[in-house]
N, C-alpha and C. Protein backbone atom coordinates (compact mmCIF):
# COMPACT_ATOMS: atom_id res chain seq x y z
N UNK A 1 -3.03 73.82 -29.22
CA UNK A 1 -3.67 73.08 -28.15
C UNK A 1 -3.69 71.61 -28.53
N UNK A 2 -3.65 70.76 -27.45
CA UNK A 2 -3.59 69.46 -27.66
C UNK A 2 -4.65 68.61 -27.49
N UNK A 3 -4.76 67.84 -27.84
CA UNK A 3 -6.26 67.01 -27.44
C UNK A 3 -5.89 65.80 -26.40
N UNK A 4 -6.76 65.47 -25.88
CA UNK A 4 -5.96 64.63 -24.33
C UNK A 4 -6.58 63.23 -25.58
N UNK A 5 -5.85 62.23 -24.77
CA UNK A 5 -5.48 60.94 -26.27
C UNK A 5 -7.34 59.80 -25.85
N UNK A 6 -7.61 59.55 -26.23
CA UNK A 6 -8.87 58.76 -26.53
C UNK A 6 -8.46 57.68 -25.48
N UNK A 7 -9.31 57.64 -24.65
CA UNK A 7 -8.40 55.83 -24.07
C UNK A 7 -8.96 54.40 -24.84
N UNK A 8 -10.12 54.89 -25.68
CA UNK A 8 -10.81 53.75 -26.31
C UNK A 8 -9.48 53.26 -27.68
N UNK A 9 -8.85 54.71 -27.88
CA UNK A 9 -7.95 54.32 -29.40
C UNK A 9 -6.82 53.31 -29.06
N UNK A 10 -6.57 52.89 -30.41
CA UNK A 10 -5.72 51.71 -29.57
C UNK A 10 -4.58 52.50 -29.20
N UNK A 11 -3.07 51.84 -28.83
CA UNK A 11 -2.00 52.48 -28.42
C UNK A 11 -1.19 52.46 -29.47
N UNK A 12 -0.32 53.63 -29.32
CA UNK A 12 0.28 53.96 -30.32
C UNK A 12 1.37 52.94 -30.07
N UNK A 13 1.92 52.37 -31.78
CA UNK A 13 3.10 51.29 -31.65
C UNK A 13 4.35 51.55 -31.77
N UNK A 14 4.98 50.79 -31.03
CA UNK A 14 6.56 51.00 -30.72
C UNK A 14 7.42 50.35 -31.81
N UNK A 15 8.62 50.82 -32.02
CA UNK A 15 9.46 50.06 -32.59
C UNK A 15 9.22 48.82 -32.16
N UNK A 16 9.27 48.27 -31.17
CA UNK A 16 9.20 46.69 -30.63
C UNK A 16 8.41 45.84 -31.16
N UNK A 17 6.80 46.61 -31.04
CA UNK A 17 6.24 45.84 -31.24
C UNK A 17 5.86 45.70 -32.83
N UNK A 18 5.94 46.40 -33.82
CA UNK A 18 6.06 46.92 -35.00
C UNK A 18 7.11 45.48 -35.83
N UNK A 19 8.17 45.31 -35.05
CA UNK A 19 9.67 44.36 -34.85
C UNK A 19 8.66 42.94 -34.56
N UNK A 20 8.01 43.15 -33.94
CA UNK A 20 7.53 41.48 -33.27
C UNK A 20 6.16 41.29 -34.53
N UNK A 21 5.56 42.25 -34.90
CA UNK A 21 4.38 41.97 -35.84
C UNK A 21 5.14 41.43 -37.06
N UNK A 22 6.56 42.04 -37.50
CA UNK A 22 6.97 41.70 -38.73
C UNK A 22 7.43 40.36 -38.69
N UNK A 23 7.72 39.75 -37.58
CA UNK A 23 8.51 38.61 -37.15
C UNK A 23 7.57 37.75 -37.26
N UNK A 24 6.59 37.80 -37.00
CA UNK A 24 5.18 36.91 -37.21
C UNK A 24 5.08 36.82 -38.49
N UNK A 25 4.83 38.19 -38.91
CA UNK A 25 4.24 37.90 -40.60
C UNK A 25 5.30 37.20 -41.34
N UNK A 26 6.44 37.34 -40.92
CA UNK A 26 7.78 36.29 -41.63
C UNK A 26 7.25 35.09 -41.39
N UNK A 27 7.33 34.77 -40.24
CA UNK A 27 6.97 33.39 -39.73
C UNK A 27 6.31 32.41 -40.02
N UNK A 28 5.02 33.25 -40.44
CA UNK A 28 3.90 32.41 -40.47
C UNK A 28 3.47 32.11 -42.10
N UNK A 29 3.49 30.80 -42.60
CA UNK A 29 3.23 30.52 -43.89
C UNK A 29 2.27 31.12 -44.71
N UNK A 30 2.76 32.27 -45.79
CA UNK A 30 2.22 32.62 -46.85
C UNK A 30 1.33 32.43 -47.87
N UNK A 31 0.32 32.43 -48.15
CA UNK A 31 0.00 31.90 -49.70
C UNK A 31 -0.43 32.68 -50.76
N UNK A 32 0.18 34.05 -50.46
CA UNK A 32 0.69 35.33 -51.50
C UNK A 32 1.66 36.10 -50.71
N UNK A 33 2.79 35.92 -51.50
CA UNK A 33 3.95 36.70 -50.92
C UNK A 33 3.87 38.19 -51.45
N UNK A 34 3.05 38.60 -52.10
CA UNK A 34 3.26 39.97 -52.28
C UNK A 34 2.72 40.69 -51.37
N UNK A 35 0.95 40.70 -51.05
CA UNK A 35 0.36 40.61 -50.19
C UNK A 35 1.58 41.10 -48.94
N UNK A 36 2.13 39.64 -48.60
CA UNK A 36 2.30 40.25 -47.70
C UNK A 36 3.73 41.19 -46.96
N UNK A 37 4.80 41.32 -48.17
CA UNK A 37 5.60 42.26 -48.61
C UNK A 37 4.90 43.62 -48.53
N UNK A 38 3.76 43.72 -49.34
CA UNK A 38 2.97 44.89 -48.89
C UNK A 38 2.82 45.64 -47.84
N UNK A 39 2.14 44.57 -47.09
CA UNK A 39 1.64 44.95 -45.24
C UNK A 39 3.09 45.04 -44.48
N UNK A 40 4.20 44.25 -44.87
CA UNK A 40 5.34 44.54 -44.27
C UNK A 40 5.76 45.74 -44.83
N UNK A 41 5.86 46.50 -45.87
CA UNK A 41 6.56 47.93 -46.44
C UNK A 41 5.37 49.19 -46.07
N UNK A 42 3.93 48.75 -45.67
CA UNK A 42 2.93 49.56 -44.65
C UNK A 42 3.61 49.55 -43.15
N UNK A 43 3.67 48.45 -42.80
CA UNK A 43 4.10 48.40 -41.17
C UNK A 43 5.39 49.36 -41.22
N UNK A 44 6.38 49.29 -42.20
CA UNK A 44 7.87 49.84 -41.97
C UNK A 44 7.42 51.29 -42.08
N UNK A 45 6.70 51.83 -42.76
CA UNK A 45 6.34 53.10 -43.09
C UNK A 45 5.67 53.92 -42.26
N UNK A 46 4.50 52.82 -41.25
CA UNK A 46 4.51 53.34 -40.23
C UNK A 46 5.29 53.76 -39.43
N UNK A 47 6.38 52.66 -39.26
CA UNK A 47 7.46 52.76 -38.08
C UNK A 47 8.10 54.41 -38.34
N UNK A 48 8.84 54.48 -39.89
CA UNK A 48 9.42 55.18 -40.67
C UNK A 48 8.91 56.53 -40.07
N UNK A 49 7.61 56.81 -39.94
CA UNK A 49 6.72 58.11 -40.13
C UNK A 49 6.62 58.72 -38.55
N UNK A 50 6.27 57.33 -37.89
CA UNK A 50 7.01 58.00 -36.50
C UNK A 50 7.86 58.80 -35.88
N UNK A 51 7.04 59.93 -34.86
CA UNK A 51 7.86 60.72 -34.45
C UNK A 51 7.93 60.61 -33.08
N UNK A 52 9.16 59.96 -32.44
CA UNK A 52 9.63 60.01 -30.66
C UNK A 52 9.40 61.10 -30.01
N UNK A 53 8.73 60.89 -29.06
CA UNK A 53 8.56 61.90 -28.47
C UNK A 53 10.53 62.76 -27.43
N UNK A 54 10.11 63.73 -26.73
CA UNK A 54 11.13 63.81 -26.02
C UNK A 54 11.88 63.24 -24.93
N UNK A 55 10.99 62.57 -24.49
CA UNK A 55 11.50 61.33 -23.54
C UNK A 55 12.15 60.26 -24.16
N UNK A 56 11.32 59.61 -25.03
CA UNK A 56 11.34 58.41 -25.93
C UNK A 56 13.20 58.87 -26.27
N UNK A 57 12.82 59.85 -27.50
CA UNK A 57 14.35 60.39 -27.94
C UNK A 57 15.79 59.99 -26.86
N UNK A 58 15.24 60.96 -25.21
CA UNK A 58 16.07 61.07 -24.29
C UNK A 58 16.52 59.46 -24.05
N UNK A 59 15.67 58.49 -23.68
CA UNK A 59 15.96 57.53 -23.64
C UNK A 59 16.43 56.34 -24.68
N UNK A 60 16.28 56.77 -25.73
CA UNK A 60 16.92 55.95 -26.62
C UNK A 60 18.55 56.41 -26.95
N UNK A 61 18.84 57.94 -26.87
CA UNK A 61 20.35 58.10 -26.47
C UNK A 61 20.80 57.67 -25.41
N UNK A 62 20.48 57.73 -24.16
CA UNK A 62 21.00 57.08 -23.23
C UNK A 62 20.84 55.37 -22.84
N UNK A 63 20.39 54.86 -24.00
CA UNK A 63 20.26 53.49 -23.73
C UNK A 63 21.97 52.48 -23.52
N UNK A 64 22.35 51.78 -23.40
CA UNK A 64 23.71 51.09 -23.08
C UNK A 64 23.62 50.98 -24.52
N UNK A 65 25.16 50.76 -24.57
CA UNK A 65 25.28 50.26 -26.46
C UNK A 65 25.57 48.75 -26.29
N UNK A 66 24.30 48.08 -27.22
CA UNK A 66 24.22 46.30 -27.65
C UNK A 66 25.41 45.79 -27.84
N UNK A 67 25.69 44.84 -27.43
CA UNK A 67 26.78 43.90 -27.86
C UNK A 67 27.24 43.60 -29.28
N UNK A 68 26.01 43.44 -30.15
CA UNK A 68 26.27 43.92 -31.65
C UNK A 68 26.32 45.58 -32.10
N UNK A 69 26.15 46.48 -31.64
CA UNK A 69 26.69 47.78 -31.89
C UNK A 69 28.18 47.72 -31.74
N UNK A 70 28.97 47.46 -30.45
CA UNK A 70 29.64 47.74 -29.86
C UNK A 70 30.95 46.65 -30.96
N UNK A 71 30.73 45.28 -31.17
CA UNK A 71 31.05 45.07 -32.15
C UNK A 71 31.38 45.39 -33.60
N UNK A 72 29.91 45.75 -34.07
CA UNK A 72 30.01 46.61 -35.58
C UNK A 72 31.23 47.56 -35.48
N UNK A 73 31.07 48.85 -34.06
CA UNK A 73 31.96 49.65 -34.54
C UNK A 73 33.28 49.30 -34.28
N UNK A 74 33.77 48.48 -33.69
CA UNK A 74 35.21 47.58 -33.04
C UNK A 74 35.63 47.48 -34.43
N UNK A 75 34.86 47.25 -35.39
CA UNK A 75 34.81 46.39 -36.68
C UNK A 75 35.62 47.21 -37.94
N UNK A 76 34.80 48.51 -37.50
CA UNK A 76 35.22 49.44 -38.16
C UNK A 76 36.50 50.34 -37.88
N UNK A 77 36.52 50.31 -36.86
CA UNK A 77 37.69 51.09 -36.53
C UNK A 77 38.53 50.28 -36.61
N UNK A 78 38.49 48.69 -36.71
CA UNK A 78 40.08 48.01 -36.97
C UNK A 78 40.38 47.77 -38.41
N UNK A 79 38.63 48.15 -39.34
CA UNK A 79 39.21 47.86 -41.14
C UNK A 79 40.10 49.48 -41.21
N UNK A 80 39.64 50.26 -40.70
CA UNK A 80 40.22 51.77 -40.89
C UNK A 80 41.49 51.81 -40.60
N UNK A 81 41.91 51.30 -38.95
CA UNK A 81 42.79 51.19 -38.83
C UNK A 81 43.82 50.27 -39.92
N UNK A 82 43.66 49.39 -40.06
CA UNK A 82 44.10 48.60 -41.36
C UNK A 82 44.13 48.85 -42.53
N UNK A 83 43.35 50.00 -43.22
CA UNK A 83 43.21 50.69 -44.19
C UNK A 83 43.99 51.70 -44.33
N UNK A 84 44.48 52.28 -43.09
CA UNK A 84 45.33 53.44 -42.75
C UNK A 84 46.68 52.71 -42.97
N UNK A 85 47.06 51.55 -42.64
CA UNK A 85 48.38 50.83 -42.89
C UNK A 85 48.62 50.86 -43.91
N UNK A 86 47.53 50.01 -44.93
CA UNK A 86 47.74 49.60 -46.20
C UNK A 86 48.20 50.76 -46.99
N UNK A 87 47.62 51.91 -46.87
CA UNK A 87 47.70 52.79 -47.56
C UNK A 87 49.11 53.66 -47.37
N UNK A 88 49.21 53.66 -46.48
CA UNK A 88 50.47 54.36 -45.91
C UNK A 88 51.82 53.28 -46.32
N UNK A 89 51.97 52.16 -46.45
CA UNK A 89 52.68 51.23 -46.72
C UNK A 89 52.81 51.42 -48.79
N UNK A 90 51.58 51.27 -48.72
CA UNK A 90 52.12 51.37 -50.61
C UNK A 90 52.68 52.99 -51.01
N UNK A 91 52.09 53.81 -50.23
CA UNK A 91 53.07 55.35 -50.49
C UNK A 91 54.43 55.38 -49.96
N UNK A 92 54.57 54.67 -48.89
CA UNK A 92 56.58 54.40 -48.50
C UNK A 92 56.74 53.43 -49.59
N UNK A 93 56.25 52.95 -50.10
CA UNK A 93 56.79 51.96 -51.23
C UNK A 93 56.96 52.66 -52.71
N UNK A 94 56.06 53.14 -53.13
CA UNK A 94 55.93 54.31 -54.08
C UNK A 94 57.02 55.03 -53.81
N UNK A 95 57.25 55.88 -52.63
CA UNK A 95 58.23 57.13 -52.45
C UNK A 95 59.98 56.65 -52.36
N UNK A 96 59.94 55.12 -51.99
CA UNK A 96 61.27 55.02 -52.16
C UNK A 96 61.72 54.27 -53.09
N UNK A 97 60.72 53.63 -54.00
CA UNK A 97 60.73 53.34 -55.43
C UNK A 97 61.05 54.92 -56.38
N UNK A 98 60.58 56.22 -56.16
CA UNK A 98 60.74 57.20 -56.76
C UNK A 98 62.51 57.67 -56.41
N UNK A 99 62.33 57.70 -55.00
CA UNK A 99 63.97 58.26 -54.60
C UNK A 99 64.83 56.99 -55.28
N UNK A 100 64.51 55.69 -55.07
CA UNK A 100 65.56 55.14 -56.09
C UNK A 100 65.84 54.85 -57.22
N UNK A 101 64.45 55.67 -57.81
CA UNK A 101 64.85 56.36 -59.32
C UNK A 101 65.70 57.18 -59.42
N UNK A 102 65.52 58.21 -58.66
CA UNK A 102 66.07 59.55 -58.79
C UNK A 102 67.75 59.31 -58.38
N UNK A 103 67.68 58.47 -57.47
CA UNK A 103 69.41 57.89 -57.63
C UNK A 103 70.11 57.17 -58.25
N UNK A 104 69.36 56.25 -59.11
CA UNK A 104 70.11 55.36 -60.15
C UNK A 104 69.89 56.55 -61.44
N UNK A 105 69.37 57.53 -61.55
CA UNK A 105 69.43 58.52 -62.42
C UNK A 105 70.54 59.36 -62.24
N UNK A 106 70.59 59.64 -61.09
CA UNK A 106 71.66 60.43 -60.78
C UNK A 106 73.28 59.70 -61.21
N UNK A 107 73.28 58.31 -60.52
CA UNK A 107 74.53 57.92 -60.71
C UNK A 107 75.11 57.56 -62.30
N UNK A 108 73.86 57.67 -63.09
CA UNK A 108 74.21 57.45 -64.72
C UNK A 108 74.78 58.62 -65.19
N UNK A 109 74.41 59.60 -64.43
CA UNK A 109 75.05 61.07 -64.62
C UNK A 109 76.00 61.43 -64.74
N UNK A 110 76.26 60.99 -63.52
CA UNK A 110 77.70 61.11 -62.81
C UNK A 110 78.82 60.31 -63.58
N UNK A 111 78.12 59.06 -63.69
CA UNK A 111 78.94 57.57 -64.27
C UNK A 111 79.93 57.94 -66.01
N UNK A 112 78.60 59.03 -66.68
CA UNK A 112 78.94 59.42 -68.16
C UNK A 112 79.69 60.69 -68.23
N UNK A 113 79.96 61.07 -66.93
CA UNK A 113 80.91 62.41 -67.21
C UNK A 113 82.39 61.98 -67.07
């Protein structure tokens, strides 16, 4: 059974705003940085410990993908793609460095009979 939510408690915090408290505490001039490294690795832990509900979830998969997502992975799929070259390029290089072993071997063969 569930308990219906307090309206006096405060509201439960969002990624957002969790994002905007840390942005402040960056912001705003220090005069113990551990302090407040602290309250920032509390706030993340909150965030961390959070559990989305099923809506929340539903809507954060179906959200549009950011202009920096959509980037990042552009990013990746063209080092891969490029990684896939490189790699494939030094094994045709390797393999016909080997076959033109195997033929200047051969023709010494041939050459001494």
């Amino acid at each position: 059974m569930t308990e219906d939510p307090d309206p006096s408690a405060p509201e439960r915090s969002t990624a957002k705003t969790v994002l905007d408290g840390l942005r402040a505490d960056l912001a705003a001039p220090a005069a113990d940085d551990l302090q407040t490294l602290l309250k920032i690795a509390g706030d993340l832990d909150v965030l961390d410990h959070r559990h989305l509900s099923v809506e929340e979830a539903a809507a954060w998969q179906a959200r549009p993908e950011t202009r920096r997502e959509y980037i990042r992975a552009m990013h990746g799929r063209q080092s891969g793609f490029k990684l896939g070259l490189l790699v494939g390029f030094v094994a045709g290089f390797a393999l016909t460095g080997l076959f033109g072993a195997m033929l200047a071997m051969h023709w010494l063969v041939v050459a001494q009979q």
